[in-house]
N, C-alpha and C. Protein backbone atom coordinates (compact mmCIF):
# COMPACT_ATOMS: atom_id res chain seq x y z
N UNK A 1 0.82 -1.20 0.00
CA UNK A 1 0.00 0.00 0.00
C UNK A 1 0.87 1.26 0.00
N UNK A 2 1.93 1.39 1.05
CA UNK A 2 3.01 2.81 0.94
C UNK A 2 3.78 2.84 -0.05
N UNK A 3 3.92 1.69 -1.44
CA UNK A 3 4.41 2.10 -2.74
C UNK A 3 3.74 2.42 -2.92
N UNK A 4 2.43 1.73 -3.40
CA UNK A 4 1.08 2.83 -4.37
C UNK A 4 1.16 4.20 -3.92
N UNK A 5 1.31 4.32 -2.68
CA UNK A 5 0.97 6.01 -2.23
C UNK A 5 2.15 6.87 -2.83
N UNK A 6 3.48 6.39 -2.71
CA UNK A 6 4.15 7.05 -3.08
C UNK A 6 4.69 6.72 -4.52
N UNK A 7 4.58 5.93 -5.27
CA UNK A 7 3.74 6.05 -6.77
C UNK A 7 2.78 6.97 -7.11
N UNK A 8 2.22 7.09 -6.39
CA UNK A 8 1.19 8.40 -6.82
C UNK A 8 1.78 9.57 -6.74
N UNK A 9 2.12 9.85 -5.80
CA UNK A 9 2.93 11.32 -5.47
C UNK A 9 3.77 11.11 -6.62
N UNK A 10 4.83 10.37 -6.96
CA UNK A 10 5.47 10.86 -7.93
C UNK A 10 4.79 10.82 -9.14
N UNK A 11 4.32 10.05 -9.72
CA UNK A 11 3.08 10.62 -10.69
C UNK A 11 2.27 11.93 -10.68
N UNK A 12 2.17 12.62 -10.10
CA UNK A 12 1.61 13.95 -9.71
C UNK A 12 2.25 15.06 -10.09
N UNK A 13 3.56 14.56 -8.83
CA UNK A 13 5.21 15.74 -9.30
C UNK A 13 5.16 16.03 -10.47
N UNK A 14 5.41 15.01 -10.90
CA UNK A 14 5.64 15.04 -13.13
C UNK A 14 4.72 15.80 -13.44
N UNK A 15 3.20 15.56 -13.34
CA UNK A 15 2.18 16.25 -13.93
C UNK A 15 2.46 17.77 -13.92
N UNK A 16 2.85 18.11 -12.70
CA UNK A 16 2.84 19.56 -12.11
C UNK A 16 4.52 19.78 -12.74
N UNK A 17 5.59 19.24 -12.61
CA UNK A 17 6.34 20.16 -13.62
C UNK A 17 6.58 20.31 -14.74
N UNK A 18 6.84 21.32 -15.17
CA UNK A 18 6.67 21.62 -16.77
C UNK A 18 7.41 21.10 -17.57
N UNK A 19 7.38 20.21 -18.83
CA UNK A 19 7.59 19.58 -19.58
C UNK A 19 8.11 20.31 -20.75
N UNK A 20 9.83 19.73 -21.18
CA UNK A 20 10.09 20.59 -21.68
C UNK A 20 10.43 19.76 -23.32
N UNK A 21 9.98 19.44 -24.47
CA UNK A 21 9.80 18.82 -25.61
C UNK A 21 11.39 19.26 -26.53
N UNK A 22 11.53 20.24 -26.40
CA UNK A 22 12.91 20.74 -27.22
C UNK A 22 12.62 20.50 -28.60
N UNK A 23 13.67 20.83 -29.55
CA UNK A 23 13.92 20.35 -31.00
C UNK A 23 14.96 19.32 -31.41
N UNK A 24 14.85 18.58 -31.97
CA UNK A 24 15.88 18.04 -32.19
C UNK A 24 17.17 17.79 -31.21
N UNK A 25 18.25 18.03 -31.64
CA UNK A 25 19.50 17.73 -30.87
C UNK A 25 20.00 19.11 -30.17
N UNK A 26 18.71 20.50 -29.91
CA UNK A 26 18.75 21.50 -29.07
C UNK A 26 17.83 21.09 -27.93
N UNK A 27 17.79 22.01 -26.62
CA UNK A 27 17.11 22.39 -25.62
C UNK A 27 16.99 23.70 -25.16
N UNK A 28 15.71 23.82 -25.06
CA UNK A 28 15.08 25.12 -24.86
C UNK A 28 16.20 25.73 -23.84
N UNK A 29 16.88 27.61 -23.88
CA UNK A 29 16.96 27.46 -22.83
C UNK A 29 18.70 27.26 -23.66
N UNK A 30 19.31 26.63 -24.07
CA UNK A 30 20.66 26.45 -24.73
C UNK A 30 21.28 28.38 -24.85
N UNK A 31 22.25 27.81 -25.04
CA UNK A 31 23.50 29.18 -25.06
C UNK A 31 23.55 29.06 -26.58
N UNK A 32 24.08 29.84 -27.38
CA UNK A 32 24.73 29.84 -28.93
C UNK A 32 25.95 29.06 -28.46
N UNK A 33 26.53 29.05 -27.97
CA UNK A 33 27.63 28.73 -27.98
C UNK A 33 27.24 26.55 -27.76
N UNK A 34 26.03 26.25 -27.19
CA UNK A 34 26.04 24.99 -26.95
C UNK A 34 25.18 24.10 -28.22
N UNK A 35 24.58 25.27 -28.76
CA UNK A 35 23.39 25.05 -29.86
C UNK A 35 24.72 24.45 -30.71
N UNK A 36 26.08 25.12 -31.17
CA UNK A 36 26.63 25.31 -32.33
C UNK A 36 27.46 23.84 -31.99
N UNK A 37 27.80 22.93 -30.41
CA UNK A 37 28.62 22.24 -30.09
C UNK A 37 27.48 21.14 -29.94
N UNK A 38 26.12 21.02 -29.69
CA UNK A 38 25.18 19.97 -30.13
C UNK A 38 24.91 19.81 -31.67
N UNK A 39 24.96 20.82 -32.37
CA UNK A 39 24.47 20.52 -33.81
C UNK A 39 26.16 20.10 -34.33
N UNK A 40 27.06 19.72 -33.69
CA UNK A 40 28.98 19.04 -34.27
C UNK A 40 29.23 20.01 -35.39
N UNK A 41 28.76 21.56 -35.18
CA UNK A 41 29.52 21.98 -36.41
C UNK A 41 28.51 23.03 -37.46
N UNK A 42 26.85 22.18 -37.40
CA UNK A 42 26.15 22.48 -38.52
C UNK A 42 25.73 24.20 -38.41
N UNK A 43 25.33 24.31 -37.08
CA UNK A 43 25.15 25.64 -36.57
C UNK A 43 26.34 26.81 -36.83
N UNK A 44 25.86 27.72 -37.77
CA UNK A 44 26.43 28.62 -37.73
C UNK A 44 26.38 30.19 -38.10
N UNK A 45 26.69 31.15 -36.89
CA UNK A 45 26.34 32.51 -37.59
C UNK A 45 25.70 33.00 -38.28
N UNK A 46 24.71 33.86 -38.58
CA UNK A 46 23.66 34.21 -39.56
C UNK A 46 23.25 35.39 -39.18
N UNK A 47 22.28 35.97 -39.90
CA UNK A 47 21.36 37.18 -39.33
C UNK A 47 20.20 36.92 -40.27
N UNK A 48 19.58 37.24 -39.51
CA UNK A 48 17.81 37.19 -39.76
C UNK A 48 17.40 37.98 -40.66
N UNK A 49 16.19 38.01 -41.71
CA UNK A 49 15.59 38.83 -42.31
C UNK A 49 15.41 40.31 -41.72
N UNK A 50 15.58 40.06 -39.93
CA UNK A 50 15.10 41.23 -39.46
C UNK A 50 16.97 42.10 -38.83
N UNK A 51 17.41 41.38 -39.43
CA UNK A 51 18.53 42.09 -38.98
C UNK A 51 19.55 41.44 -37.13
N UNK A 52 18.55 40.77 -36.77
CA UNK A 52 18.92 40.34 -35.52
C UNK A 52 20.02 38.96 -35.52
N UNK A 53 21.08 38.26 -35.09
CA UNK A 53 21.88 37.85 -35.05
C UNK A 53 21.42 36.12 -35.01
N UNK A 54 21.60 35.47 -35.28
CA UNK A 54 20.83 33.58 -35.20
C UNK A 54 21.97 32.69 -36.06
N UNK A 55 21.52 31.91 -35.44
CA UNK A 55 22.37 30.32 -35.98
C UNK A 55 21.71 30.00 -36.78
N UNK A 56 21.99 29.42 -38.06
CA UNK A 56 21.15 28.48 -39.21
C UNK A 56 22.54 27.14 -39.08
N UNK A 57 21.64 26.65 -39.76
CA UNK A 57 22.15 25.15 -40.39
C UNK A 57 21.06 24.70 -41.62
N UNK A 58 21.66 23.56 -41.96
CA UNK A 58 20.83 22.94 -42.71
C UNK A 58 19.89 21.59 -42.18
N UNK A 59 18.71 21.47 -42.69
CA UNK A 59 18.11 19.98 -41.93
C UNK A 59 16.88 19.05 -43.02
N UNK A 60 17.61 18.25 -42.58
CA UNK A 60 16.25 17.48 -43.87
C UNK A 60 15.36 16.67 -42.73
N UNK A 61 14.38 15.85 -43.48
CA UNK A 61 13.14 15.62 -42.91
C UNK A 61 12.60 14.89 -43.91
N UNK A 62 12.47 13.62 -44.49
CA UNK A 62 12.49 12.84 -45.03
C UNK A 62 12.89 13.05 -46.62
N UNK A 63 11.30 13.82 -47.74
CA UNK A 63 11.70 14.52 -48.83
C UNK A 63 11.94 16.38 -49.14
N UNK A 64 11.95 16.78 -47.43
CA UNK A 64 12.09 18.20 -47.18
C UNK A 64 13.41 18.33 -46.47
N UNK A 65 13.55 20.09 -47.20
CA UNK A 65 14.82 19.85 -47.17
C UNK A 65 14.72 21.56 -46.81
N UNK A 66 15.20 21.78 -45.26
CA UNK A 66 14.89 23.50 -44.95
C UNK A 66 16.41 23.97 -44.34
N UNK A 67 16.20 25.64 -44.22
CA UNK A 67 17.11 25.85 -43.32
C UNK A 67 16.41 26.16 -42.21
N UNK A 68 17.14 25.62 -40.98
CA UNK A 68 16.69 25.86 -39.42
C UNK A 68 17.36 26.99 -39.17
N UNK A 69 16.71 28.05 -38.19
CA UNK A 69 17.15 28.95 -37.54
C UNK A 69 17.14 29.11 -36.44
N UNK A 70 17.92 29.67 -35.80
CA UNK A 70 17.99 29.59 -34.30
C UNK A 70 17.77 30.81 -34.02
N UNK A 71 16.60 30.97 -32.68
CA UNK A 71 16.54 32.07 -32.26
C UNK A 71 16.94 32.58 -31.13
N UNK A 72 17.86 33.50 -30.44
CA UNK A 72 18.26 33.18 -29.02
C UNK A 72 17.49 34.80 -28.38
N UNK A 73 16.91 34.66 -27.05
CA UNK A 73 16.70 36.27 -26.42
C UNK A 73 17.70 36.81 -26.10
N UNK A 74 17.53 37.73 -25.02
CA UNK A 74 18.63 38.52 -24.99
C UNK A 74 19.17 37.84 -23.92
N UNK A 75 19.09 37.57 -23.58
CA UNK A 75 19.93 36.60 -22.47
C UNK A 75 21.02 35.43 -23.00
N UNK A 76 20.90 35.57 -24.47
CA UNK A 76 21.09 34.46 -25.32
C UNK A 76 20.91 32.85 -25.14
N UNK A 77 19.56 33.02 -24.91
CA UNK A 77 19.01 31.04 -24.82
C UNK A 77 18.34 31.17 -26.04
N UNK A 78 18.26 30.15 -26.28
CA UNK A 78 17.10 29.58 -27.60
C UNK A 78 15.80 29.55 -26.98
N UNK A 79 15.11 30.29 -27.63
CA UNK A 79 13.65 30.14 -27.67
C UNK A 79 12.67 29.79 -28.53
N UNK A 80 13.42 29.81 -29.74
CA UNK A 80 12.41 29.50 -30.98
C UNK A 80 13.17 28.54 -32.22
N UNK A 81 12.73 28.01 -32.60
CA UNK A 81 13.65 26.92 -33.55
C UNK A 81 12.66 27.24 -35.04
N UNK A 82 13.02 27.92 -36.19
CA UNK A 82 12.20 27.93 -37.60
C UNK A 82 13.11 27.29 -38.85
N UNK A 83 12.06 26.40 -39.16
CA UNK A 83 12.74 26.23 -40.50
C UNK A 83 11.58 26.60 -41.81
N UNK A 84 12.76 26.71 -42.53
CA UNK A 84 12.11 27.61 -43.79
C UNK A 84 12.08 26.46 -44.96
N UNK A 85 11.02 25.88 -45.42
CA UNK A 85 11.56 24.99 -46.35
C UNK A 85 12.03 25.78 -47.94
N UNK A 86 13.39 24.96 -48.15
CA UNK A 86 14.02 25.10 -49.21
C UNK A 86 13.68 23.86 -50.20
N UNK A 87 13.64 22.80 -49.97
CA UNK A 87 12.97 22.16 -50.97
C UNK A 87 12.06 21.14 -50.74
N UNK A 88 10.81 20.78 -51.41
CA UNK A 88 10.00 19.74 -51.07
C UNK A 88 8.44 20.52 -51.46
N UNK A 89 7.70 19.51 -51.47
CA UNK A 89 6.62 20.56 -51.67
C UNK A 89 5.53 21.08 -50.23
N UNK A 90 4.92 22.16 -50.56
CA UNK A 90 4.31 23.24 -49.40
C UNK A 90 3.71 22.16 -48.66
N UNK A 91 2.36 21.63 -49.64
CA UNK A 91 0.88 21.10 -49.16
C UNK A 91 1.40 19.66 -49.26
N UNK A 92 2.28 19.09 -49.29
CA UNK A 92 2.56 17.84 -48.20
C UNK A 92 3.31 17.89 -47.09
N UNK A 93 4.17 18.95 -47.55
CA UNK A 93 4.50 19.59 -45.37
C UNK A 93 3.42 19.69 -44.73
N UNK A 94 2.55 20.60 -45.10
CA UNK A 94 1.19 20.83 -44.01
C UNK A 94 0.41 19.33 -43.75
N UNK A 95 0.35 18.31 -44.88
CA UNK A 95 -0.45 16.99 -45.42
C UNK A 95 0.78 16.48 -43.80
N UNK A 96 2.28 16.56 -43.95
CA UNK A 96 2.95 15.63 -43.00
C UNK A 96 2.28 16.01 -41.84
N UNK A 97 2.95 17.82 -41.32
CA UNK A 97 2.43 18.36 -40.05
C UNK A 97 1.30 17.50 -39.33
N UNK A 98 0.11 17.44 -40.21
CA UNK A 98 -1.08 17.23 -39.73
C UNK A 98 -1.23 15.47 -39.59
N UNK A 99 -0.29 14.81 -40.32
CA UNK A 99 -0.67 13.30 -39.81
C UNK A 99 0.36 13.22 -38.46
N UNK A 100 1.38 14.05 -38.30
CA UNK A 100 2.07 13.82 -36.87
C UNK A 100 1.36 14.71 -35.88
N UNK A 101 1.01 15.79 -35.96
CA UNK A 101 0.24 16.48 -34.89
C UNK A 101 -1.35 16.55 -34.82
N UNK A 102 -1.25 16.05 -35.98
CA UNK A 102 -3.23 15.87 -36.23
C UNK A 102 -3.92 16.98 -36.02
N UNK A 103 -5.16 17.45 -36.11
CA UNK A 103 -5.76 18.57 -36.61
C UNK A 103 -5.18 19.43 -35.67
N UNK A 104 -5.35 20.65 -36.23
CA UNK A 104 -4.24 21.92 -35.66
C UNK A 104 -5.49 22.52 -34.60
N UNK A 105 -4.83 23.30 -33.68
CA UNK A 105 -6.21 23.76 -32.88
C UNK A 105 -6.43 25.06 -33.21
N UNK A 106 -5.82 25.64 -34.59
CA UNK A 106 -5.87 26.25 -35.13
C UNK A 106 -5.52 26.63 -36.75
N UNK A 107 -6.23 27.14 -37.27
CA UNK A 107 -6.38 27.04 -38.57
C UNK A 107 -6.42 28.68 -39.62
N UNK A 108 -5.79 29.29 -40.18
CA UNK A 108 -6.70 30.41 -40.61
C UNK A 108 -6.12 30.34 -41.96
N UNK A 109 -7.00 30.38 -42.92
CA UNK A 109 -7.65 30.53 -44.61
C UNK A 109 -6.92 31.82 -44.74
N UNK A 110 -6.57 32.24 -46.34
CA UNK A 110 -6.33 33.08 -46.78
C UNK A 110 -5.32 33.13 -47.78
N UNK A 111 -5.00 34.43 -47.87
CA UNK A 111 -3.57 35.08 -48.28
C UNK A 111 -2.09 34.30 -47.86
N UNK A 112 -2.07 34.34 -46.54
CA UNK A 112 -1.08 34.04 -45.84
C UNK A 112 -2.11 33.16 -44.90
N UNK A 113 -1.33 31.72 -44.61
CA UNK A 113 -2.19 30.55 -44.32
C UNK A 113 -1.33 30.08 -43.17
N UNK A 114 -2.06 29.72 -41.98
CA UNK A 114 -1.27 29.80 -40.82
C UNK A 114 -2.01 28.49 -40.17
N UNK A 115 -1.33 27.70 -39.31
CA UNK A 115 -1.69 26.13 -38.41
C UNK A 115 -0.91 26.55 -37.46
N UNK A 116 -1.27 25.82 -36.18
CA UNK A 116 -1.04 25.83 -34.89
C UNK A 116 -1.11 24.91 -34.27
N UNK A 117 -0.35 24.12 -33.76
CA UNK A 117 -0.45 22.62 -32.91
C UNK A 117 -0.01 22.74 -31.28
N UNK A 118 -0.70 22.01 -30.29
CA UNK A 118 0.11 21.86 -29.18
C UNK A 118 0.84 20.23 -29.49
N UNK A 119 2.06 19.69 -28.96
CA UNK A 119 2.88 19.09 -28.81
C UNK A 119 3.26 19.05 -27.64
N UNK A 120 2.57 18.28 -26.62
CA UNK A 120 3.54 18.09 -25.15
C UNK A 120 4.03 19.64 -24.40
N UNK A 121 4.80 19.93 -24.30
CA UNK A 121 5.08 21.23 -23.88
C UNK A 121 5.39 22.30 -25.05
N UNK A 122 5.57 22.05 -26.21
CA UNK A 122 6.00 22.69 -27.17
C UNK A 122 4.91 23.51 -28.48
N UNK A 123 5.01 24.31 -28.90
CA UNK A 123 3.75 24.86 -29.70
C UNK A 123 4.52 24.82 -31.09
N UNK A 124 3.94 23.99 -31.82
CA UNK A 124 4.50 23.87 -33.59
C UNK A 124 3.64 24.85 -34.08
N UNK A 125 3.82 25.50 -35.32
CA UNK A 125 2.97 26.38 -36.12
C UNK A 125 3.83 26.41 -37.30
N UNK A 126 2.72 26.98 -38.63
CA UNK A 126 3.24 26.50 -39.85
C UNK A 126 2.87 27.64 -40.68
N UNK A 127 3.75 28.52 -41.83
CA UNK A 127 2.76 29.50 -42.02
C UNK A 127 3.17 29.31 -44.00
N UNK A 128 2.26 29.43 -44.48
CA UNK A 128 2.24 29.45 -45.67
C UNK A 128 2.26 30.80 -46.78
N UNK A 129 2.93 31.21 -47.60
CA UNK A 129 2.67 32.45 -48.28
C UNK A 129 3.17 31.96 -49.75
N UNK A 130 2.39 33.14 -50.95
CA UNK A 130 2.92 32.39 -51.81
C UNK A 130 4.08 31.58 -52.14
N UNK A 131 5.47 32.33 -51.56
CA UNK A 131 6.46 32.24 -51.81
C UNK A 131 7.23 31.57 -51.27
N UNK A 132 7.13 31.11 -49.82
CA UNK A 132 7.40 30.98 -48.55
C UNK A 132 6.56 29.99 -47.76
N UNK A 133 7.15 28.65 -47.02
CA UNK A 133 6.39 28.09 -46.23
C UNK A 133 7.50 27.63 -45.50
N UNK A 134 7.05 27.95 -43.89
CA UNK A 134 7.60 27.59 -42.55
C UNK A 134 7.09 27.19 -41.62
N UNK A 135 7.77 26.45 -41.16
CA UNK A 135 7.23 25.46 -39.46
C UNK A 135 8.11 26.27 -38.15
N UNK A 136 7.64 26.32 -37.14
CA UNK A 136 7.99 27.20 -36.02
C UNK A 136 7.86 26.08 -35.08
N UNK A 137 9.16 26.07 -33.79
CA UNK A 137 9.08 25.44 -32.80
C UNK A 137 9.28 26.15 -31.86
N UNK A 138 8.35 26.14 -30.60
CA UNK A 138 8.93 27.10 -29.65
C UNK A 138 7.91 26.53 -28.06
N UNK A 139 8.61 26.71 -26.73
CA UNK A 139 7.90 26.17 -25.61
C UNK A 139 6.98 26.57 -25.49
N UNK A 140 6.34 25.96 -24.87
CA UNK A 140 4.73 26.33 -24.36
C UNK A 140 4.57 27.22 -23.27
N UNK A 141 6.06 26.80 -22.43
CA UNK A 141 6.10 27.69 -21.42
C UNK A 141 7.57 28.09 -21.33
N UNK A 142 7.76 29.29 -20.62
CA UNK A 142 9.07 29.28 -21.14
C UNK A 142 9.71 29.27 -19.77
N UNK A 143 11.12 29.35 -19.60
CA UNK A 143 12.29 28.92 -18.42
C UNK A 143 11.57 28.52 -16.84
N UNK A 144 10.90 29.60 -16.78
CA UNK A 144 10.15 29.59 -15.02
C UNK A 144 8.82 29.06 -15.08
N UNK A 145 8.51 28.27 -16.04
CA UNK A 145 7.57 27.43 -16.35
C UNK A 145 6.18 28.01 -16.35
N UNK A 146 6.01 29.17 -16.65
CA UNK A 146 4.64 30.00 -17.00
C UNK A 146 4.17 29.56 -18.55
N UNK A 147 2.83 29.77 -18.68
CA UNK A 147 2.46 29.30 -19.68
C UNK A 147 2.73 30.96 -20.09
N UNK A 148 3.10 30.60 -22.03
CA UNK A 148 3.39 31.91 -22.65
C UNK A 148 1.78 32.19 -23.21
């Protein structure tokens, strides 16, 4: 009977702390400097469309083939993981997305075409434009375990 009880309690613990899913061979929460010594090399130096400083590499994914970007705050941890696909087609990325995360709990039509998944602790999202289609990884909650 005092295993079951304390089987339970630890079953509980878990529930109550926050679960952290990561990307690949990063963790939320990483330095640049550890992102570039987990990826052996692939990670390296970049700047963003917006001018701000990030790690890319390259990454495939069965017949897709993107660059990943790394996003770090100012504190420099990773908080956001995007890849941009460079080759493969749009509407069987979204066709994959949706047989691994299954219907999005969000959806929006248009111009610019956007999905949203929860994943364990992690929030996937996918955004489509003519020109342009990307998948976004980023925590659900971030370091001090608040939901974002």
């Amino acid at each position: 009977m005092e295993a079951k009880i304390i089987f339970a309690i630890a079953i509980a613990g878990m529930a109550i702390a926050p679960a952290q899913a990561h990307w690949q061979y990063t963790k939320w929460g990483m330095t640049r400097a550890q992102v570039e010594k987990a990826s052996k090399g692939l990670a390296v130096p970049g700047t963003s469309s917006t001018g701000k400083p990030i790690l890319t590499a390259p990454y495939t994914s069965g017949s897709f083939q993107f660059t990943a970007e790394f996003w770090f705050d100012d504190n420099d941890r990773l908080y956001e993981v995007a890849l941009d696909l460079s080759q493969g087609n749009p509407h069987e990325l979204i066709g994959a997305l949706k047989g691994k995360y299954g219907i999005p709990e969000n959806e929006t039509p248009g111009m610019i075409r956007a999905w949203r998944w929860r994943s364990g602790a992690d929030t996937v999202s996918a955004m489509m434009t003519e020109d342009k289609t990307s998948v976004f990884y980023k925590p659900s909650v971030d370091a001090n375990g608040r939901g974002l």
